[in-house]
N, C-alpha and C. Protein backbone atom coordinates (compact mmCIF):
# COMPACT_ATOMS: atom_id res chain seq x y z
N UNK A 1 -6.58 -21.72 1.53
CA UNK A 1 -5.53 -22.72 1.53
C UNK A 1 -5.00 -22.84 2.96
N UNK A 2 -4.67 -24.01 3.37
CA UNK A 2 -4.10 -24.21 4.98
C UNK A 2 -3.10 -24.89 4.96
N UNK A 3 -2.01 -24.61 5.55
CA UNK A 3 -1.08 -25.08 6.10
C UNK A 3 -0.21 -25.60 5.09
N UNK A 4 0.36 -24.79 4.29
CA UNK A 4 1.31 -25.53 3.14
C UNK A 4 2.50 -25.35 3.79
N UNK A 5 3.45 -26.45 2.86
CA UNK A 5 4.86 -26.65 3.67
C UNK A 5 4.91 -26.80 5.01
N UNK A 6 3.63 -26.19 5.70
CA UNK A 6 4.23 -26.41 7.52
C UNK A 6 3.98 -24.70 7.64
N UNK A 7 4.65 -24.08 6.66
CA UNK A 7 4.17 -22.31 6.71
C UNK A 7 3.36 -21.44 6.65
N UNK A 8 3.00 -22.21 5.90
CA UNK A 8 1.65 -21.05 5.99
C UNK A 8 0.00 -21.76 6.55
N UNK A 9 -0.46 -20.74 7.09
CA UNK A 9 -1.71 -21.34 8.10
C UNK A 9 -2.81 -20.98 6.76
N UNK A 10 -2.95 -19.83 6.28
CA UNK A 10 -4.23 -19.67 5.36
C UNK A 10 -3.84 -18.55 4.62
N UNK A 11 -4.48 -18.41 3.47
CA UNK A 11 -4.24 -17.60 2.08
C UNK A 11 -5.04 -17.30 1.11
N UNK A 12 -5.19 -16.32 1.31
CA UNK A 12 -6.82 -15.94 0.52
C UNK A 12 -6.48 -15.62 -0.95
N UNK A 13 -6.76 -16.08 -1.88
CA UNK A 13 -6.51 -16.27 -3.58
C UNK A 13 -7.42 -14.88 -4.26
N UNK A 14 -7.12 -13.78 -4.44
CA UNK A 14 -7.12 -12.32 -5.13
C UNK A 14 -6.12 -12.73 -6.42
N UNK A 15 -6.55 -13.76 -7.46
CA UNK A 15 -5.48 -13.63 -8.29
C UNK A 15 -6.57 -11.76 -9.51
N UNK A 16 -7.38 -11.94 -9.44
CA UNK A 16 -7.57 -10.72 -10.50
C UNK A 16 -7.44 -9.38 -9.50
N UNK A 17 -7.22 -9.22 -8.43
CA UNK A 17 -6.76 -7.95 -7.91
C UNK A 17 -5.45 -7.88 -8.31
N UNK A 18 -4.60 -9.00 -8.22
CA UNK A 18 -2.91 -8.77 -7.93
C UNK A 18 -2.74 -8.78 -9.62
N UNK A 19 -3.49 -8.97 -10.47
CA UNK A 19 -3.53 -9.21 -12.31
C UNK A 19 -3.95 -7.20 -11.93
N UNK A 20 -4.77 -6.36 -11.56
CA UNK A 20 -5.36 -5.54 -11.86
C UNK A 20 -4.32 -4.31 -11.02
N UNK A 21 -3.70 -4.83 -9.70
CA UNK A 21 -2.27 -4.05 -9.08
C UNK A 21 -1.22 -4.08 -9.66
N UNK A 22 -0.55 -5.29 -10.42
CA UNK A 22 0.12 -5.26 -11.29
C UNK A 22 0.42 -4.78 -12.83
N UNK A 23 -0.96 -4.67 -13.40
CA UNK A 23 -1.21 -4.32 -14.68
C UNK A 23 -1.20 -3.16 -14.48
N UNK A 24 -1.96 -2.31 -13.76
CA UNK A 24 -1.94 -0.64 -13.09
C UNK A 24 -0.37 -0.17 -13.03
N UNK A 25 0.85 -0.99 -12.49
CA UNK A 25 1.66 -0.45 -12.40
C UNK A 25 2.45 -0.47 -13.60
N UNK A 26 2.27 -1.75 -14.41
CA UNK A 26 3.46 -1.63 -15.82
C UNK A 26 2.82 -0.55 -16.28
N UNK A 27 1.29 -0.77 -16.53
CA UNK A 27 0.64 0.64 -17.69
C UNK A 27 1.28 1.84 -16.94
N UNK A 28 1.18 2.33 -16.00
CA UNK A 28 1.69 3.52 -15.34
C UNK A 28 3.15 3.78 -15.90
N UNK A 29 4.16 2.95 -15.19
CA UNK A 29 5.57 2.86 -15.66
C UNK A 29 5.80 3.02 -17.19
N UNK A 30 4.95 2.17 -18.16
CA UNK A 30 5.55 2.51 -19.86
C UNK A 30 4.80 3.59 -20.15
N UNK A 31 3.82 3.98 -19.55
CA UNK A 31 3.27 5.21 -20.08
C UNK A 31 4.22 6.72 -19.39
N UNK A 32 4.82 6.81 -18.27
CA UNK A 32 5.62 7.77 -18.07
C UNK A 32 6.81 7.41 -18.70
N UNK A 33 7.63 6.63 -19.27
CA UNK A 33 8.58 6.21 -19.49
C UNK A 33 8.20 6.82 -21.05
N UNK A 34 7.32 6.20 -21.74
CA UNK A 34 7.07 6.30 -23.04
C UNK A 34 6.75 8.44 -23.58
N UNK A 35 5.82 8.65 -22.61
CA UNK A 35 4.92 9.89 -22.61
C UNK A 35 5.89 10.87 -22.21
N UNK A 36 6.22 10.52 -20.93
CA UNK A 36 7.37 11.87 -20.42
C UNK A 36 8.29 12.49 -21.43
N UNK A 37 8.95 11.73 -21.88
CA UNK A 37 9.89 12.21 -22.92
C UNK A 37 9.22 13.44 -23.76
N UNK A 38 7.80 13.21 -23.96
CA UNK A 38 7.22 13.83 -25.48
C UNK A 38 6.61 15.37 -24.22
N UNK A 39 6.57 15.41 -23.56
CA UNK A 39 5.34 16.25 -22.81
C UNK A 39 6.53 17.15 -21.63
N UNK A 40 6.49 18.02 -21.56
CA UNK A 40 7.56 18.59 -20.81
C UNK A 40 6.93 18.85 -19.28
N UNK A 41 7.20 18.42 -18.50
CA UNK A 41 6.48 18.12 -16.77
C UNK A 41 7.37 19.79 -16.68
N UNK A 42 6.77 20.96 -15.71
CA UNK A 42 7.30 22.18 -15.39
C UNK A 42 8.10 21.88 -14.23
N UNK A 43 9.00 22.28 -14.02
CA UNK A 43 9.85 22.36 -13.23
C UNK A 43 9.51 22.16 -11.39
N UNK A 44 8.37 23.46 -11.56
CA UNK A 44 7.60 23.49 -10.26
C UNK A 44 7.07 22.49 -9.54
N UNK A 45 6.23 21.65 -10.45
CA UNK A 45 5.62 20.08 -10.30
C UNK A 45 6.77 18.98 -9.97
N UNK A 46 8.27 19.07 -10.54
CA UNK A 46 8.93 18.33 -10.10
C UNK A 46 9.64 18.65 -8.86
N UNK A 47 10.17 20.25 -8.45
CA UNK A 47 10.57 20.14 -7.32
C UNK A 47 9.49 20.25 -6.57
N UNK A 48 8.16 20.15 -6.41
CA UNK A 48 6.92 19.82 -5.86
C UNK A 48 7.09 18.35 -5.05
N UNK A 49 6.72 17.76 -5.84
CA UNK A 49 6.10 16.32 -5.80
C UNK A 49 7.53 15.27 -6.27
N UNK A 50 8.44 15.94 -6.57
CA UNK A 50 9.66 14.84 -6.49
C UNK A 50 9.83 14.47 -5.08
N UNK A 51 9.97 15.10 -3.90
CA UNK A 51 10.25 15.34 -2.81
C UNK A 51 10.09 14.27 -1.91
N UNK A 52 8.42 14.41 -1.93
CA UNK A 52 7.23 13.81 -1.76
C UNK A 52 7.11 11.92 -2.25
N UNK A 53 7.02 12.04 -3.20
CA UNK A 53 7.72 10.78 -4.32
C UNK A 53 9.04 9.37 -3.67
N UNK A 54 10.37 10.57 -3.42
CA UNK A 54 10.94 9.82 -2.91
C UNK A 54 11.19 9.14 -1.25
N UNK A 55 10.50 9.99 -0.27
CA UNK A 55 10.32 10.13 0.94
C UNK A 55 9.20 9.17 0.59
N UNK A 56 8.26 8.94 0.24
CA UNK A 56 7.22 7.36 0.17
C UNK A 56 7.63 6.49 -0.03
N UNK A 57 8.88 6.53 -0.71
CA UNK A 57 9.14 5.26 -1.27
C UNK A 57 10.20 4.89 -0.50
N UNK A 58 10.76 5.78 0.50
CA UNK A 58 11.69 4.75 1.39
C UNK A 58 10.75 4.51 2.71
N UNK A 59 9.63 5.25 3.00
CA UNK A 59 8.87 4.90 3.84
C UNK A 59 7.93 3.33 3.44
N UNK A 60 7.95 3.09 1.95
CA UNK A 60 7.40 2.22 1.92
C UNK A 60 8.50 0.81 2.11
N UNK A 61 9.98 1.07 1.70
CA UNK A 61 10.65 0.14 1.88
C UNK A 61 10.80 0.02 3.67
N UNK A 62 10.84 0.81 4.60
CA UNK A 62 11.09 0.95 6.04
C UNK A 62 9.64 0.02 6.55
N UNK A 63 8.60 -0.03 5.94
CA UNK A 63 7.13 -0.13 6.30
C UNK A 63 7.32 -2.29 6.29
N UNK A 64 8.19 -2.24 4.72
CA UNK A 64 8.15 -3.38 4.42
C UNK A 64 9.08 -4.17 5.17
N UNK A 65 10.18 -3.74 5.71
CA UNK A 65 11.32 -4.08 6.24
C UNK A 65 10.75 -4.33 7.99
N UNK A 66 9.90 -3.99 8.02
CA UNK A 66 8.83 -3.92 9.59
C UNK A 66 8.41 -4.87 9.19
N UNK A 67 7.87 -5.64 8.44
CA UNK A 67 6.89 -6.24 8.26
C UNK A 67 7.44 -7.54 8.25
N UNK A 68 8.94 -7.70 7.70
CA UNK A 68 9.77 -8.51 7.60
C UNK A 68 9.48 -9.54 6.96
N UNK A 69 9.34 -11.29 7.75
CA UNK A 69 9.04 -12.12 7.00
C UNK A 69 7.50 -12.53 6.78
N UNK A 70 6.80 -11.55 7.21
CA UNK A 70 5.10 -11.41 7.08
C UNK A 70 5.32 -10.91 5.77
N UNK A 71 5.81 -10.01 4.98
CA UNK A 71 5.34 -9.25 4.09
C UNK A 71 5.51 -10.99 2.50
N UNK A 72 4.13 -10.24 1.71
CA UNK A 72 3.61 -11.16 1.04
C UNK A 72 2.53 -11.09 -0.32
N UNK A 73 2.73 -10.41 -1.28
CA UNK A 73 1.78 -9.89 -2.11
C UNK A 73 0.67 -10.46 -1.68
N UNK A 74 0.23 -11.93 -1.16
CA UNK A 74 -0.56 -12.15 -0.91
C UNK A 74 -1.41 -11.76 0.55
N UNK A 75 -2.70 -11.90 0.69
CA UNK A 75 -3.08 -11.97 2.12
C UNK A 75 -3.30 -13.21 2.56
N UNK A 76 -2.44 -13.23 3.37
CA UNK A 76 -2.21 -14.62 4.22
C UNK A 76 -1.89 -14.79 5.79
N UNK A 77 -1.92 -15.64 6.25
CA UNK A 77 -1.64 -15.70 7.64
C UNK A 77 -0.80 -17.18 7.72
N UNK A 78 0.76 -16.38 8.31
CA UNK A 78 1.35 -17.70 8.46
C UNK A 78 1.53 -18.33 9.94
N UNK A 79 2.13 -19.80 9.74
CA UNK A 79 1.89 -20.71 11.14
C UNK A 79 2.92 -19.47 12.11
N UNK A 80 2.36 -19.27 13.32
CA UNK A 80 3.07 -18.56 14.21
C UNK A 80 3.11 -17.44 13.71
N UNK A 81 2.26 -17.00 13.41
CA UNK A 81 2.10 -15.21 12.52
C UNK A 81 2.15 -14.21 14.02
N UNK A 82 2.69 -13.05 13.86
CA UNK A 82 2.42 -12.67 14.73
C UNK A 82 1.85 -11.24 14.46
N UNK A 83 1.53 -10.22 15.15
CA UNK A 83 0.78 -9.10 15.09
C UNK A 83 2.24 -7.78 15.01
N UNK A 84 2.41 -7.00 14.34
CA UNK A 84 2.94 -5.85 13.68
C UNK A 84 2.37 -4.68 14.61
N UNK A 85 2.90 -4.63 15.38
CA UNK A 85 2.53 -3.35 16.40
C UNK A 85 4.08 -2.15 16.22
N UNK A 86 4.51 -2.01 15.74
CA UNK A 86 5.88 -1.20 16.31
C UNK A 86 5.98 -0.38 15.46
N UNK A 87 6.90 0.47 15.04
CA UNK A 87 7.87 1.28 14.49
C UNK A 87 6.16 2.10 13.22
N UNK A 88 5.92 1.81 11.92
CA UNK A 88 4.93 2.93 11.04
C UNK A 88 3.85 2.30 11.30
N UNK A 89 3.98 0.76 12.01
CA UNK A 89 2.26 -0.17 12.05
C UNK A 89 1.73 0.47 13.62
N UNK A 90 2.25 1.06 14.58
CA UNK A 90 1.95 1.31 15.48
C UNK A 90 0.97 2.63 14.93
N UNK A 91 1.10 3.23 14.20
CA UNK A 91 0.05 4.51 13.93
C UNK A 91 -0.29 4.31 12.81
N UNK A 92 -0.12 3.78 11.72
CA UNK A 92 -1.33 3.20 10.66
C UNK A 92 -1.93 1.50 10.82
N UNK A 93 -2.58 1.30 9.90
CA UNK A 93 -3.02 0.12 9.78
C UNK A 93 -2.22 -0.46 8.52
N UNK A 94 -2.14 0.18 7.73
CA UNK A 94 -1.46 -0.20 6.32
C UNK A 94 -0.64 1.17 5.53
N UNK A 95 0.27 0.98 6.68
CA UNK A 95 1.52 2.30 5.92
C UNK A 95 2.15 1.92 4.45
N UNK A 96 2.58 0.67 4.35
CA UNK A 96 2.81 0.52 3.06
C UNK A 96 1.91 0.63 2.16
N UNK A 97 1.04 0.49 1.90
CA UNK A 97 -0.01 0.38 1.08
C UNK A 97 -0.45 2.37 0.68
N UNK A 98 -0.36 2.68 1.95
CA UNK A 98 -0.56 4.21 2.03
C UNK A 98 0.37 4.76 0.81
N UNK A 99 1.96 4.49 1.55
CA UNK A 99 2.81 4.83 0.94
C UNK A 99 3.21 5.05 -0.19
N UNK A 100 2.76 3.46 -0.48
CA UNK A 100 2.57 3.51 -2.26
C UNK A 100 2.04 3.97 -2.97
N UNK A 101 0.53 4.30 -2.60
CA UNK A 101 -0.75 5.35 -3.22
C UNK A 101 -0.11 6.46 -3.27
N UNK A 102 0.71 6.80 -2.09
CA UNK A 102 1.13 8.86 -2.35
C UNK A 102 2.12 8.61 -2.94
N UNK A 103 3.22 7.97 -3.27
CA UNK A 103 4.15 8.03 -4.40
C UNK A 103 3.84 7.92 -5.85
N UNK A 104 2.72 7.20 -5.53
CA UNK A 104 2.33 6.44 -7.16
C UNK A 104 1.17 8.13 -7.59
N UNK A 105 0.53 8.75 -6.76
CA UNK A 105 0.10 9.68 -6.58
C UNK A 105 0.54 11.14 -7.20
N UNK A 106 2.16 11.10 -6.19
CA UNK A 106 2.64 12.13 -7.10
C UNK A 106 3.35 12.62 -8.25
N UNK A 107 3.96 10.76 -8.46
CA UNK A 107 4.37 11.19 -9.92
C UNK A 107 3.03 11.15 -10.59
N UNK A 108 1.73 10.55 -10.71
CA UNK A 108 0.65 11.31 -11.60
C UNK A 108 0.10 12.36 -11.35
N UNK A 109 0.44 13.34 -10.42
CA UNK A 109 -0.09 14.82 -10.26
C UNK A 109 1.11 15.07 -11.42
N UNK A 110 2.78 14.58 -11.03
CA UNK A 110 3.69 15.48 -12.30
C UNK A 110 2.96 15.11 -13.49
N UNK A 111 2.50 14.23 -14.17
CA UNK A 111 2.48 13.69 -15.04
C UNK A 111 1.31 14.48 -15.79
N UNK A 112 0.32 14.74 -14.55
CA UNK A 112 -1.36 15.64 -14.76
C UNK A 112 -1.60 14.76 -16.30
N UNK A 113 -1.84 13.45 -16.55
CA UNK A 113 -2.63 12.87 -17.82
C UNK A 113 -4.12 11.94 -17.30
N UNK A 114 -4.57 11.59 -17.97
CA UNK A 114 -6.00 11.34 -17.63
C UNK A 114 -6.03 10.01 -17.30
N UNK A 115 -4.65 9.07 -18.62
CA UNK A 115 -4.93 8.00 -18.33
C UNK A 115 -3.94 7.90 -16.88
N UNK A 116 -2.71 8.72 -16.66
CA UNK A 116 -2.09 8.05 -15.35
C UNK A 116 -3.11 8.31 -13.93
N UNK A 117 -4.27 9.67 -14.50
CA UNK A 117 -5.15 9.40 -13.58
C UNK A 117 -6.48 8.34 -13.28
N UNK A 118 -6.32 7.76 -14.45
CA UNK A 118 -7.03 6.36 -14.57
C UNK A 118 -6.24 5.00 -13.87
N UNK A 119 -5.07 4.89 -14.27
CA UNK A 119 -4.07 3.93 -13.63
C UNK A 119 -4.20 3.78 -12.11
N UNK A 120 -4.21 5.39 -11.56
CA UNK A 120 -4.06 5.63 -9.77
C UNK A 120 -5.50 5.34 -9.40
N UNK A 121 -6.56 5.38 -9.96
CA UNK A 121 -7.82 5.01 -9.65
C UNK A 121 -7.99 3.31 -9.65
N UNK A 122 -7.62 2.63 -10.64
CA UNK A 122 -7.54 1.17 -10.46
C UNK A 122 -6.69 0.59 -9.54
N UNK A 123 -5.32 1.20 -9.51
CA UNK A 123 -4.38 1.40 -8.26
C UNK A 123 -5.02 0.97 -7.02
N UNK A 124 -5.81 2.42 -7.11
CA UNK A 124 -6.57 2.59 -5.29
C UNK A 124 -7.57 1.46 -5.59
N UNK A 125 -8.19 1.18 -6.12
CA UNK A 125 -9.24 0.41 -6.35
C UNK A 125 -9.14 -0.94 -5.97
N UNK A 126 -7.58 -1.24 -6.46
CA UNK A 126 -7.12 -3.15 -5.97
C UNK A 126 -6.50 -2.62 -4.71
N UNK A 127 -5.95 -1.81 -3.80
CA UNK A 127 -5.14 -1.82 -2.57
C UNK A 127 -6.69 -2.12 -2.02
N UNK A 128 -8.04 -0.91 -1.98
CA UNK A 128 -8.98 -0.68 -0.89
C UNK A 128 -9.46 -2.12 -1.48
N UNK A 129 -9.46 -3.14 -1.94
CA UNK A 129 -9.98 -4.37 -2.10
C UNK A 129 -8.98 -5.48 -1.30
N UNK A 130 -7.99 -5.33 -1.43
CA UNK A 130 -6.69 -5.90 -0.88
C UNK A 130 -7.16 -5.59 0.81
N UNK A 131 -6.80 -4.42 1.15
CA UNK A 131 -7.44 -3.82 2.71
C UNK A 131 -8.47 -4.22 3.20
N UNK A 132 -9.64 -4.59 2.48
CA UNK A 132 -10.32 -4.98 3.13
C UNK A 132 -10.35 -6.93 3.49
N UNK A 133 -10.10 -7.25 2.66
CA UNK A 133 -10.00 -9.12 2.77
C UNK A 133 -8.48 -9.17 3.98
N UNK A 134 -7.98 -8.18 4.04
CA UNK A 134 -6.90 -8.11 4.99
C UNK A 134 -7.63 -7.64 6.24
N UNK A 135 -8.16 -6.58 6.46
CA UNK A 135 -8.90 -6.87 8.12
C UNK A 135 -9.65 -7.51 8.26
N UNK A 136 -9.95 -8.04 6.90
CA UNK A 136 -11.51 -9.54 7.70
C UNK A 136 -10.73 -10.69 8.23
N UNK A 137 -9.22 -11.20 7.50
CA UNK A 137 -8.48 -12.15 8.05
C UNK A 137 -8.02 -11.86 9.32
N UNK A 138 -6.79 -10.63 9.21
CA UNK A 138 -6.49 -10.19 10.86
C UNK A 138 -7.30 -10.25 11.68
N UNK A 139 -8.80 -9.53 11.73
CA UNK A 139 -9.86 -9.52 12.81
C UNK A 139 -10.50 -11.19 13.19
N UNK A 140 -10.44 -11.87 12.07
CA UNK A 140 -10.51 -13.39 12.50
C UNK A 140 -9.41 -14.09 13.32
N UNK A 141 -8.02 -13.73 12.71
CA UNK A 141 -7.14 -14.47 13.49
C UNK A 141 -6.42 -13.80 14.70
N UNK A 142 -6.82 -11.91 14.88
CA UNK A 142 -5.83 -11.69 16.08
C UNK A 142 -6.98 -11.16 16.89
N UNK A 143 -7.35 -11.42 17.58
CA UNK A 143 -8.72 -10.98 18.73
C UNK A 143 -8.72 -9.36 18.76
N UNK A 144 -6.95 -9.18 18.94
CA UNK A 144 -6.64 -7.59 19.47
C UNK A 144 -6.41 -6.48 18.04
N UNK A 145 -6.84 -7.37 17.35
CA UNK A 145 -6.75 -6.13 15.95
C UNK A 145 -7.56 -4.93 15.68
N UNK A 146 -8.70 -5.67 16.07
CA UNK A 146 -9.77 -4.41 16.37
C UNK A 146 -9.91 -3.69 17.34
N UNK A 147 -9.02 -3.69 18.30
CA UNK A 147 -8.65 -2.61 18.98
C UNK A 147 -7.79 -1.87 18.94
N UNK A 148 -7.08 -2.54 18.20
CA UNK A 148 -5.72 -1.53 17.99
C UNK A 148 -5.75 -1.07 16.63
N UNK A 149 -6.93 -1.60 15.85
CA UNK A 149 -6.70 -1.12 14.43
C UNK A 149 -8.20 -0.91 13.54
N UNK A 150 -8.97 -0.58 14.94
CA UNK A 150 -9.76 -0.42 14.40
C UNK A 150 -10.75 0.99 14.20
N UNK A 151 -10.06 1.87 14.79
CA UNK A 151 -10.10 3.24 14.51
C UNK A 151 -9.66 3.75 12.85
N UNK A 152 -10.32 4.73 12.44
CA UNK A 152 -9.65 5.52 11.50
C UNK A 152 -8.07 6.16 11.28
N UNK A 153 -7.68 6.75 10.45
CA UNK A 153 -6.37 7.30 10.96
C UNK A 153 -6.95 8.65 11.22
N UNK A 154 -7.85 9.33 10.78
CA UNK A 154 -8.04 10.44 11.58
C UNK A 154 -8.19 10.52 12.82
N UNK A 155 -9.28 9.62 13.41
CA UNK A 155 -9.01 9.62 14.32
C UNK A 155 -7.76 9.41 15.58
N UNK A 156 -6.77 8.44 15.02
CA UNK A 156 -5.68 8.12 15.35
C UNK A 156 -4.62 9.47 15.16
N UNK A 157 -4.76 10.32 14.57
CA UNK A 157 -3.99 11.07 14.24
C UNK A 157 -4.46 12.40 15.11
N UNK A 158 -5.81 12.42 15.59
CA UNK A 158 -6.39 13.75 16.35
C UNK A 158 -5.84 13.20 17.81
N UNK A 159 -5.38 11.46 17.93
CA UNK A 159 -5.12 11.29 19.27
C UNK A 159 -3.61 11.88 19.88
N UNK A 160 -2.56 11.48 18.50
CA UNK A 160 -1.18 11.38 18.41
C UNK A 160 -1.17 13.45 18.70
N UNK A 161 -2.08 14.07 18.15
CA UNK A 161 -1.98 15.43 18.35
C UNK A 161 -2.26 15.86 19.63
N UNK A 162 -3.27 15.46 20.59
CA UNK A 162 -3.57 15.51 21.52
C UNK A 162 -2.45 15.34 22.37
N UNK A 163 -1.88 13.96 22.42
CA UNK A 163 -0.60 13.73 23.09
C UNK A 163 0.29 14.59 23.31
């Protein structure tokens, strides 16, 4: 799609990923909501991975709040888009997206059930599908993406250690 309203330059249509990210998360949510009650999570697992849990999830709101008026369930590129270099995008490529996987992560380690470990697998399954139609757009529209984002985070992370 190009240029709607004047705002947006292009928009790539994932309606059964964002049907398969979304569905992943209600099933997740009524199934701890519903299940937890009946199944007693040990104590250990919650001061574990509660911790963990909530520290993602303000990293994912800080990630999104970077992202500002770019951020967009969809992948898109708007008129005058500009490139996200600063503050959690300067050392990942997709901190939010990260973020969300290890929160959504550790409440299904508390949870240890098969299907919330089925949920986090379709989860990961629509983000690494999402991620990728997202660097084929960026690498089309910002010349300098693949240099700045086109390393691993390991590798990025053996550099930040080095430093």
């Amino acid at each position: 799609m190009k240029w709607k309203n004047g705002k947006l330059k292009y928009r790539e249509n994932l309606h059964s990923i964002h049907l398969l990210y979304y569905l992943t998360i209600i099933t997740g949510v009524i199934y701890i909501i519903y299940f937890s009650s009946e199944s007693n999570i040990p104590l250990i697992k919650v001061i574990i991975f509660s911790p963990f849990s909530i520290v993602s999830l303000i990293l994912v709101l800080v990630s999104r709040r970077q992202l500002g008026i770019y951020h967009s369930p969809h992948v898109e590129i708007l008129k005058d888009h500009k490139l996200i270099t600063a503050g959690l995008y300067k050392h990942l490529d997709h901190p939010m997206y990260y973020f969300e996987t290890l929160a959504m992560a550790c409440i299904v380690f508390m949870v240890n059930n098969v299907i919330a470990y089925l949920c986090l697998s379709f989860w990961i399954a629509a983000i690494l599908i999402k991620i990728k139609y997202e660097n084929r757009l960026m690498k089309k529209e910002f010349q300098v993406y693949t240099t700045l984002f086109g390393k691993s985070w390991v590798i990025k992370l053996t550099e930040i250690i080095k430093q």
